[in-house]
N, C-alpha and C. Protein backbone atom coordinates (compact mmCIF):
# COMPACT_ATOMS: atom_id res chain seq x y z
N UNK A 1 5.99 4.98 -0.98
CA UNK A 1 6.23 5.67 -2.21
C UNK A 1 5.04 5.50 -3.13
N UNK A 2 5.02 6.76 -3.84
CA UNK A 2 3.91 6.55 -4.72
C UNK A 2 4.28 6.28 -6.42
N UNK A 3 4.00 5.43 -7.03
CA UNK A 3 4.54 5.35 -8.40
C UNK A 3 6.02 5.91 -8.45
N UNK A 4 7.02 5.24 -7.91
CA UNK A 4 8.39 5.42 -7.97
C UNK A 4 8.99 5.82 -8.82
N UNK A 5 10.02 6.64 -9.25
CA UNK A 5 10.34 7.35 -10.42
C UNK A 5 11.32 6.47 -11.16
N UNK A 6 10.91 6.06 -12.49
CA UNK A 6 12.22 5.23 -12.87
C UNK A 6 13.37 5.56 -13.09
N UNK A 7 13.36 6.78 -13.64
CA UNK A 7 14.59 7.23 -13.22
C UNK A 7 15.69 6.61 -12.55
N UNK A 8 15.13 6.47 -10.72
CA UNK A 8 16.02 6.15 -9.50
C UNK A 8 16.28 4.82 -9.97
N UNK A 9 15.92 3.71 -10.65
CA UNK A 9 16.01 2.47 -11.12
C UNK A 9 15.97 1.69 -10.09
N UNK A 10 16.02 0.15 -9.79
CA UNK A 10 15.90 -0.81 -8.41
C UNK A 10 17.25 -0.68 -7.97
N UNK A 11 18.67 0.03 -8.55
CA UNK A 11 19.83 -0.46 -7.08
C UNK A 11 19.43 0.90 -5.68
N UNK A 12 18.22 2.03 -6.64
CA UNK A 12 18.54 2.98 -5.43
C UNK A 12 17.28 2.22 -4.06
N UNK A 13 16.24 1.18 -4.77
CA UNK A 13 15.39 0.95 -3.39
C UNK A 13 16.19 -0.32 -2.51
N UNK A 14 17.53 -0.92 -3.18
CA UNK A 14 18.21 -1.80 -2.36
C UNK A 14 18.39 -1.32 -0.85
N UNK A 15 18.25 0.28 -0.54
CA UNK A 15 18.76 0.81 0.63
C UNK A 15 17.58 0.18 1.50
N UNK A 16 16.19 0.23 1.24
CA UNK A 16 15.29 -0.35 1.71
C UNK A 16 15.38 -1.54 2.51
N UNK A 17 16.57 -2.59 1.67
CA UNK A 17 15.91 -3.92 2.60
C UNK A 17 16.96 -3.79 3.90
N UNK A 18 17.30 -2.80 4.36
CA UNK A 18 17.58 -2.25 5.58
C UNK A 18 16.40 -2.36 6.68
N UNK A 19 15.68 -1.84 6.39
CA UNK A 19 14.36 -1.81 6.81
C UNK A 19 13.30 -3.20 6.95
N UNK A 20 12.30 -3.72 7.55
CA UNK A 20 11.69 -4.60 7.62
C UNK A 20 10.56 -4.44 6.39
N UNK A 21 10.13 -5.84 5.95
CA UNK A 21 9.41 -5.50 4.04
C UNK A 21 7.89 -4.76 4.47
N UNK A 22 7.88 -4.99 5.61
CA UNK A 22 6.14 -4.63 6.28
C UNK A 22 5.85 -3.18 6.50
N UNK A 23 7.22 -2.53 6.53
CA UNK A 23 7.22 -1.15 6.63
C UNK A 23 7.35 -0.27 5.35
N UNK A 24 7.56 -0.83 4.32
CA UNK A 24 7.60 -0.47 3.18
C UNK A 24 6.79 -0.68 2.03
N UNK A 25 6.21 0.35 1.13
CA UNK A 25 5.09 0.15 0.43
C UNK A 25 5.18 0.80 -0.53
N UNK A 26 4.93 0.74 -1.75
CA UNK A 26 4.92 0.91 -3.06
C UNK A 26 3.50 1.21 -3.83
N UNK A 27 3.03 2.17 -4.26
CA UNK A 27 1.65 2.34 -4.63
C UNK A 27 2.00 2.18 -6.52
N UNK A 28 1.51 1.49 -6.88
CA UNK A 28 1.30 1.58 -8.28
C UNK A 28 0.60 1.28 -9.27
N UNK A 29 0.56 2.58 -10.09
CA UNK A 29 -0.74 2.14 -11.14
C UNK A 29 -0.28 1.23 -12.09
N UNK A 30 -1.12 0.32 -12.41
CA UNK A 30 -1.16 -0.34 -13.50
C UNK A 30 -0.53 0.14 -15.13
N UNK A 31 -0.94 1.02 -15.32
CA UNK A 31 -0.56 1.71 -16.47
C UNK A 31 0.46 2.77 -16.32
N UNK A 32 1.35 2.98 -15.14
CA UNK A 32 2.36 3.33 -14.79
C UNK A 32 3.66 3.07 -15.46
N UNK A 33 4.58 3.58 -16.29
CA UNK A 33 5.61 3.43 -16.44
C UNK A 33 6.15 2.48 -15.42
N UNK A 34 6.72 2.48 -13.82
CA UNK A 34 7.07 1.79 -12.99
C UNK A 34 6.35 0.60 -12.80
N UNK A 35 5.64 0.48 -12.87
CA UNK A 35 4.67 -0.92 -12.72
C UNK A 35 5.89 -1.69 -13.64
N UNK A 36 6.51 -1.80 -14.74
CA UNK A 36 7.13 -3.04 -15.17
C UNK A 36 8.37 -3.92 -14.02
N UNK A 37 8.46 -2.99 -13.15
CA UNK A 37 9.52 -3.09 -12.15
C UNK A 37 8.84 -3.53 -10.87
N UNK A 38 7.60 -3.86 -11.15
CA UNK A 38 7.01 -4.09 -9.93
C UNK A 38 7.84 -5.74 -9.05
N UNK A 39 7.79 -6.49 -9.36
CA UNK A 39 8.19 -7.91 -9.05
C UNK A 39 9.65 -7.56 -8.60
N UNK A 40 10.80 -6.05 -9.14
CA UNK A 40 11.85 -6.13 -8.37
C UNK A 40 11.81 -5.37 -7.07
N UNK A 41 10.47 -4.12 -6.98
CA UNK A 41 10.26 -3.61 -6.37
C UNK A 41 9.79 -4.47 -4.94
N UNK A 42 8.97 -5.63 -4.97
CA UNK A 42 8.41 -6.63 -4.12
C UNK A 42 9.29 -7.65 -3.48
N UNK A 43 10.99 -7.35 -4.03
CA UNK A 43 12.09 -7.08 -3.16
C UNK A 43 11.98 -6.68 -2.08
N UNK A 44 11.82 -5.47 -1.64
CA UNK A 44 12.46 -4.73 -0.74
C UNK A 44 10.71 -4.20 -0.13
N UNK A 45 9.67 -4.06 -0.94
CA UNK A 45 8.97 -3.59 -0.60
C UNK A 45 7.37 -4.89 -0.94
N UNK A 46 6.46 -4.02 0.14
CA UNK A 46 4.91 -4.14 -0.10
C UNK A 46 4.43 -3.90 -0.70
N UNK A 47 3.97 -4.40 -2.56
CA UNK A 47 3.68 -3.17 -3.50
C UNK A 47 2.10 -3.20 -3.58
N UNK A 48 1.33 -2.04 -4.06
CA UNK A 48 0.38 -2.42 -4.03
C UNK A 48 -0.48 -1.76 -5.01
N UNK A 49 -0.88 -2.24 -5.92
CA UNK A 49 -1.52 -1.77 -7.74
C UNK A 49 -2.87 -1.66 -7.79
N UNK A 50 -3.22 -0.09 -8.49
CA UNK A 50 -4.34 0.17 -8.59
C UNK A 50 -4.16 0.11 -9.74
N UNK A 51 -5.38 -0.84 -10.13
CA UNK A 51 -5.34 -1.56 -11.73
C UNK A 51 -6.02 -0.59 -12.86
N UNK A 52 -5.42 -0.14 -13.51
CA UNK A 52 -6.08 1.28 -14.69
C UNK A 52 -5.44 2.49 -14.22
N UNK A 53 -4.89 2.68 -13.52
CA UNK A 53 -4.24 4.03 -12.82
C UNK A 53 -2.80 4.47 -13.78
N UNK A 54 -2.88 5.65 -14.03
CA UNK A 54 -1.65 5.79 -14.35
C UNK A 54 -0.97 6.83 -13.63
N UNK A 55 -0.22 6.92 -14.14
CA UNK A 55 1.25 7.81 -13.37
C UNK A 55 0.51 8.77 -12.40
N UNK A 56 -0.13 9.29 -12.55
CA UNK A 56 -1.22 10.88 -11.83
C UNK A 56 -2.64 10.20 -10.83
N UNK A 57 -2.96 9.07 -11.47
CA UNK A 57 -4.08 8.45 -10.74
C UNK A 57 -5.10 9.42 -11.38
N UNK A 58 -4.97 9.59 -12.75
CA UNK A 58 -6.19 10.56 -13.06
C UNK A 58 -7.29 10.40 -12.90
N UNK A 59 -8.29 11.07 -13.11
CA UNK A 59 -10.07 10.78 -12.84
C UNK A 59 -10.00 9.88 -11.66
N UNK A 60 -11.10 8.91 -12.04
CA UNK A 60 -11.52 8.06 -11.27
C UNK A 60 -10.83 7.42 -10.16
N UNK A 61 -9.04 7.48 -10.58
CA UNK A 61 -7.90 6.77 -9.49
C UNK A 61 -7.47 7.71 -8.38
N UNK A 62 -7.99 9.30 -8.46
CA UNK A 62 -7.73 9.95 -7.47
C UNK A 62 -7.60 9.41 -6.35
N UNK A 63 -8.86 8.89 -5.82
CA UNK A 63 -9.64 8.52 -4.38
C UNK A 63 -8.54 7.35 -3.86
N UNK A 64 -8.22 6.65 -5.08
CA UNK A 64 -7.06 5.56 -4.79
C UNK A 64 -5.80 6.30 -4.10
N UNK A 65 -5.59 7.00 -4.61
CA UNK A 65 -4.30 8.54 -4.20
C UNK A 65 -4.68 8.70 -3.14
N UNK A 66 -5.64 9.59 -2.75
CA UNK A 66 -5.71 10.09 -1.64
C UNK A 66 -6.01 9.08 -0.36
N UNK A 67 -7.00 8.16 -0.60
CA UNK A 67 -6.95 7.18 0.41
C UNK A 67 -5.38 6.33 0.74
N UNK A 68 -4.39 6.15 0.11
CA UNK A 68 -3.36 4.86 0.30
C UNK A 68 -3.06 4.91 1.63
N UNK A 69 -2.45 6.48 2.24
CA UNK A 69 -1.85 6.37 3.22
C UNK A 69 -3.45 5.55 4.48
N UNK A 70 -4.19 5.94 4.55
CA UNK A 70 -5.45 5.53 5.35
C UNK A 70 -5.04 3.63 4.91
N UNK A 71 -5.41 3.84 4.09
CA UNK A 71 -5.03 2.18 3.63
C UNK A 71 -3.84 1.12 4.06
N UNK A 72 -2.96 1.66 3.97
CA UNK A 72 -1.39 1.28 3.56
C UNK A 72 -0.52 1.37 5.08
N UNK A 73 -0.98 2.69 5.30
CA UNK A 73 0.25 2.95 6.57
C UNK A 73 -0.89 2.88 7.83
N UNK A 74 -1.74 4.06 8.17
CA UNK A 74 -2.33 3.98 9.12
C UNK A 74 -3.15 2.85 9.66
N UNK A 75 -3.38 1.87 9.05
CA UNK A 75 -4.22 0.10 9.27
C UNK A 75 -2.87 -0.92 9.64
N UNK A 76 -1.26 -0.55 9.89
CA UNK A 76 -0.54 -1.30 10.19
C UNK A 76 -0.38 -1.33 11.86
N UNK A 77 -0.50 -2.68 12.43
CA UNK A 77 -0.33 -2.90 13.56
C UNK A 77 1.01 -3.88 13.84
């Protein structure tokens, strides 16, 4: 997931710890609304914060965006 919507709040990622924590990953910016939820998110999930990023990954945090999955999912063995 990318910057999780707070909205869904932490009982909807409880479905997660169904799942093993290594398969699950959390991208979030720093300056993200969701980032305050990070530590309940690291529950269920792998989180992982691009520091200055906000909600969009604007400017400069794009590359952070577009690289995660290369990062995150495809480097898991």
């Amino acid at each position: 997931m990318i910057n999780p919507a707070v909205s869904l709040g932490c009982e909807d990622f409880k479905s997660l710890a169904e799942r093993k924590i290594q398969n699950n990953h959390v991208l979030i910016g720093s300056n993200d609304p969701s980032y305050k939820y990070r530590d309940e998110f690291a529950k269920y999930t792998q989180v992982h914060i691009v520091d200055g990023a906000d909600h969009y990954f604007s400017d400069k945090y794009l590359d952070d965006f577009i690289d995660a999955p290369k990062k995150y999912l495809y480097s898991l063995k």
